[in-house]
N, C-alpha and C. Protein backbone atom coordinates (compact mmCIF):
# COMPACT_ATOMS: atom_id res chain seq x y z
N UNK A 1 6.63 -23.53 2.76
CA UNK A 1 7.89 -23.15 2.16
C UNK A 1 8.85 -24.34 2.26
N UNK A 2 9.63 -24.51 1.11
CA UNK A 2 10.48 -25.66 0.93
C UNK A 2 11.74 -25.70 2.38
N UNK A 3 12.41 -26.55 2.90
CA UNK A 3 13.56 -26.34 3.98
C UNK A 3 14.01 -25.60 3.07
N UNK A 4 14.64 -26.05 2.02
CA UNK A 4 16.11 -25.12 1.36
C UNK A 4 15.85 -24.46 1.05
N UNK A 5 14.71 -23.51 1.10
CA UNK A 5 14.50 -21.74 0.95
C UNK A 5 14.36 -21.42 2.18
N UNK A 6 13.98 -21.93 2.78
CA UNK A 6 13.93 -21.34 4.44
C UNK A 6 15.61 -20.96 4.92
N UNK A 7 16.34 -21.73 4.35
CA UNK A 7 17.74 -22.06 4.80
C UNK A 7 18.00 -21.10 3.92
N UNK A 8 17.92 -20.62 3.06
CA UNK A 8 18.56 -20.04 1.82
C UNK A 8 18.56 -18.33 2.35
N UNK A 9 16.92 -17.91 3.24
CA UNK A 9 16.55 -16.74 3.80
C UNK A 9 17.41 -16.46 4.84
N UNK A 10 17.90 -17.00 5.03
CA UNK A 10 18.81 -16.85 6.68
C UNK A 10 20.54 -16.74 6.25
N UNK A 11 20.61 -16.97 4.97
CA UNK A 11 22.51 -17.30 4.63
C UNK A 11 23.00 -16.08 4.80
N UNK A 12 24.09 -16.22 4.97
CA UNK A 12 25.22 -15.13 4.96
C UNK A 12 25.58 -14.43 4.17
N UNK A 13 25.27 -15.02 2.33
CA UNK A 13 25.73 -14.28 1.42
C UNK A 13 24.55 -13.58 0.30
N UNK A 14 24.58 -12.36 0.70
CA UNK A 14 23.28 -11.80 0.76
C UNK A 14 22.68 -12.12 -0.89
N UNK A 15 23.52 -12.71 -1.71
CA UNK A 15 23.42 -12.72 -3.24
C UNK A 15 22.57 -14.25 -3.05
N UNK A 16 22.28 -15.16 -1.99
CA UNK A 16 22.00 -16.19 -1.82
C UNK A 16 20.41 -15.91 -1.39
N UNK A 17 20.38 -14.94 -0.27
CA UNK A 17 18.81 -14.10 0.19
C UNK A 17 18.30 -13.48 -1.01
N UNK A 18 18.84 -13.00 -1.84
CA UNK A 18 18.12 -11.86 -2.47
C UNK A 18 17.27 -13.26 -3.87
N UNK A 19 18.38 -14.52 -3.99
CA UNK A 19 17.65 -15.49 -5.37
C UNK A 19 16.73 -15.95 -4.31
N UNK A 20 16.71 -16.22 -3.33
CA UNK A 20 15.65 -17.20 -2.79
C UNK A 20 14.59 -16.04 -2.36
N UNK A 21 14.94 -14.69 -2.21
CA UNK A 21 13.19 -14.01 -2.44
C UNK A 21 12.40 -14.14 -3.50
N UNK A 22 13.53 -13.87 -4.56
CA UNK A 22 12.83 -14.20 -5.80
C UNK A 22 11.55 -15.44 -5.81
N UNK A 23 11.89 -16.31 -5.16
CA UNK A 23 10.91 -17.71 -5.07
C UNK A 23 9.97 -17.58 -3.99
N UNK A 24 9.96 -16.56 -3.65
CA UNK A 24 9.34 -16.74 -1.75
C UNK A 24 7.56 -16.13 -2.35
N UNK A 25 6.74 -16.63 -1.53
CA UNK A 25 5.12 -16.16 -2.45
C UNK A 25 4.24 -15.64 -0.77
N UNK A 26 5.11 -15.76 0.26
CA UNK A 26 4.41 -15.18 1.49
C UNK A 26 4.74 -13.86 1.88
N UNK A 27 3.74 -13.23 1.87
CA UNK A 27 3.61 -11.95 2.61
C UNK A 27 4.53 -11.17 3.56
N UNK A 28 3.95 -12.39 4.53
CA UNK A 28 5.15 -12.05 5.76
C UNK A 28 6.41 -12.31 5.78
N UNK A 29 7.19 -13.21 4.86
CA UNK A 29 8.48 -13.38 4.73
C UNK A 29 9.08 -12.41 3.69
N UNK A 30 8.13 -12.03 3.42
CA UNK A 30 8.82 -10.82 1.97
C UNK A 30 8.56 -9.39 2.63
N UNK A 31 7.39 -9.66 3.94
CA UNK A 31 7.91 -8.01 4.54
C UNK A 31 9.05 -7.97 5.72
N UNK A 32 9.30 -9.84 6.15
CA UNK A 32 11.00 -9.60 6.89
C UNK A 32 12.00 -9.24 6.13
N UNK A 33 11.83 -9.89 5.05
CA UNK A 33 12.89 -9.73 3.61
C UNK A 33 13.06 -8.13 3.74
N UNK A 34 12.00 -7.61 3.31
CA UNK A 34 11.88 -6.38 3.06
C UNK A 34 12.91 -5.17 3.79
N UNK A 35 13.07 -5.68 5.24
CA UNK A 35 13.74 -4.83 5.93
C UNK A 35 15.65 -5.67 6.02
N UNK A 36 15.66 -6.29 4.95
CA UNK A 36 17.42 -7.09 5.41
C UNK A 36 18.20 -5.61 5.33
N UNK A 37 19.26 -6.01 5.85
CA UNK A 37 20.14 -4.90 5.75
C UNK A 37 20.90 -5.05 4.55
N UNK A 38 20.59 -5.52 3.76
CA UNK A 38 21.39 -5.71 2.24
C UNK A 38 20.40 -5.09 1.15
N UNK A 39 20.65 -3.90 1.03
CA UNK A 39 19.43 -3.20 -0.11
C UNK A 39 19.23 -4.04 -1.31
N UNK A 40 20.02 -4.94 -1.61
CA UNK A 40 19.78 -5.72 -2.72
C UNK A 40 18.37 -6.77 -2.25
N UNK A 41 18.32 -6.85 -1.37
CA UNK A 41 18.05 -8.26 -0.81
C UNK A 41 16.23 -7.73 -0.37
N UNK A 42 16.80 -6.46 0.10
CA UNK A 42 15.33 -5.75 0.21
C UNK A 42 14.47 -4.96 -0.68
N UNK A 43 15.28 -5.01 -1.57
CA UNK A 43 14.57 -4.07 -3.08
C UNK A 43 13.86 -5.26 -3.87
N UNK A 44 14.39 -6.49 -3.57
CA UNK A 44 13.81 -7.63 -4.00
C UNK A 44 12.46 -7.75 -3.76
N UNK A 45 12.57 -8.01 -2.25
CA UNK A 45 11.17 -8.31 -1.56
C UNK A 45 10.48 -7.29 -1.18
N UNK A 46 10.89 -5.95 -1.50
CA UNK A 46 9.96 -4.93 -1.84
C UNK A 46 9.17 -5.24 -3.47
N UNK A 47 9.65 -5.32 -4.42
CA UNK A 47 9.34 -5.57 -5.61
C UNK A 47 8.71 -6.99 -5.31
N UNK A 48 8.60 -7.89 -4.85
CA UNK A 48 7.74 -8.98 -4.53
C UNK A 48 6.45 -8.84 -4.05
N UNK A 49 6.96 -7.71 -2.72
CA UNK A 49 5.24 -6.96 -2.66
C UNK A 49 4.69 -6.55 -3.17
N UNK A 50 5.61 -5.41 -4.06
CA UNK A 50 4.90 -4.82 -5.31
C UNK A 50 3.70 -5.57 -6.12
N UNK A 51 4.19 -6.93 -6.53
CA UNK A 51 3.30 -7.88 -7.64
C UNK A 51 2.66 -8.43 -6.77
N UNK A 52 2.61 -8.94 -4.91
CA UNK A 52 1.74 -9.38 -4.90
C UNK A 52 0.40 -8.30 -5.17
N UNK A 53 0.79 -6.74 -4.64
CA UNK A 53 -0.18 -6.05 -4.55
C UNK A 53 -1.12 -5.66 -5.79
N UNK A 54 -0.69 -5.56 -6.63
CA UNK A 54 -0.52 -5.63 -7.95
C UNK A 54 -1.57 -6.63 -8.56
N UNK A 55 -1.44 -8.03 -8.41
CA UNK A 55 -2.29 -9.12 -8.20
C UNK A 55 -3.66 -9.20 -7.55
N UNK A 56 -3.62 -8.09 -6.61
CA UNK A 56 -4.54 -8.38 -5.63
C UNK A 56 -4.16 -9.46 -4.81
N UNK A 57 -3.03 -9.82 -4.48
CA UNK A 57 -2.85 -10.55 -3.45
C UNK A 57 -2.79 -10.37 -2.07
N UNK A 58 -2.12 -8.99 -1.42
CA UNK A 58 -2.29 -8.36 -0.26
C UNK A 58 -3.01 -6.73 -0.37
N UNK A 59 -3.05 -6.23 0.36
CA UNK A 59 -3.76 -4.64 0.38
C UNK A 59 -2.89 -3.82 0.73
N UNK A 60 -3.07 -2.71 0.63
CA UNK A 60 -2.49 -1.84 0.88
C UNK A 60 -1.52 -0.89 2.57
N UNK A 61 -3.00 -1.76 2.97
CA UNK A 61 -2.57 -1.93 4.76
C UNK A 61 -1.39 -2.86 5.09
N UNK A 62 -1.33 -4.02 4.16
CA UNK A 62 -0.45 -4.90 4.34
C UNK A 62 1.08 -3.92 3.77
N UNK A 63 1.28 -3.38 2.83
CA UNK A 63 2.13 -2.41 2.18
C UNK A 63 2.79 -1.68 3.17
N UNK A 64 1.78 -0.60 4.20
CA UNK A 64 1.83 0.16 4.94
C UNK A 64 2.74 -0.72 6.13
N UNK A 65 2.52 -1.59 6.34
CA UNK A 65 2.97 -2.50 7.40
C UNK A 65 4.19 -2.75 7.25
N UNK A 66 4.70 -2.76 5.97
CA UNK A 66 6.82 -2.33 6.10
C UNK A 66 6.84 -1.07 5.84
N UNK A 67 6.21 0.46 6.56
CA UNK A 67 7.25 0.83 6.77
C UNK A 67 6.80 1.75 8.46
N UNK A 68 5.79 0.66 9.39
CA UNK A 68 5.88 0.95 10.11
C UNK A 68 6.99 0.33 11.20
């Protein structure tokens, strides 16, 4: 992952988290995403999982895993 998306996941202004999920292609950063406290920010990287799953990129267990 590029620094300035890494930096971008961590900002303060959640309109800043929610464009840089848009770009994010890992699993595990889109199921931290997943739980931000900014529903914008997490409907994102829910819908990110969505297509990877979608793709066949992760499984379903992986799915299950945000919302244990």
């Amino acid at each position: 992952m590029a620094p300035g998306l890494a930096i971008d996941l961590k900002d303060s202004d959640p309109r800043v988290r929610r464009a840089a999920v848009a770009e994010v292609t890992d699993a595990q950063v889109l199921l931290a995403a997943s739980r931000d406290g900014n529903l914008d920010v997490a409907i994102a990287a829910t819908e990110g999982l969505a297509a990877m799953y979608r793709d066949g990129r992760i499984t379903a267990k992986d799915l299950a895993d945000r919302i244990t």
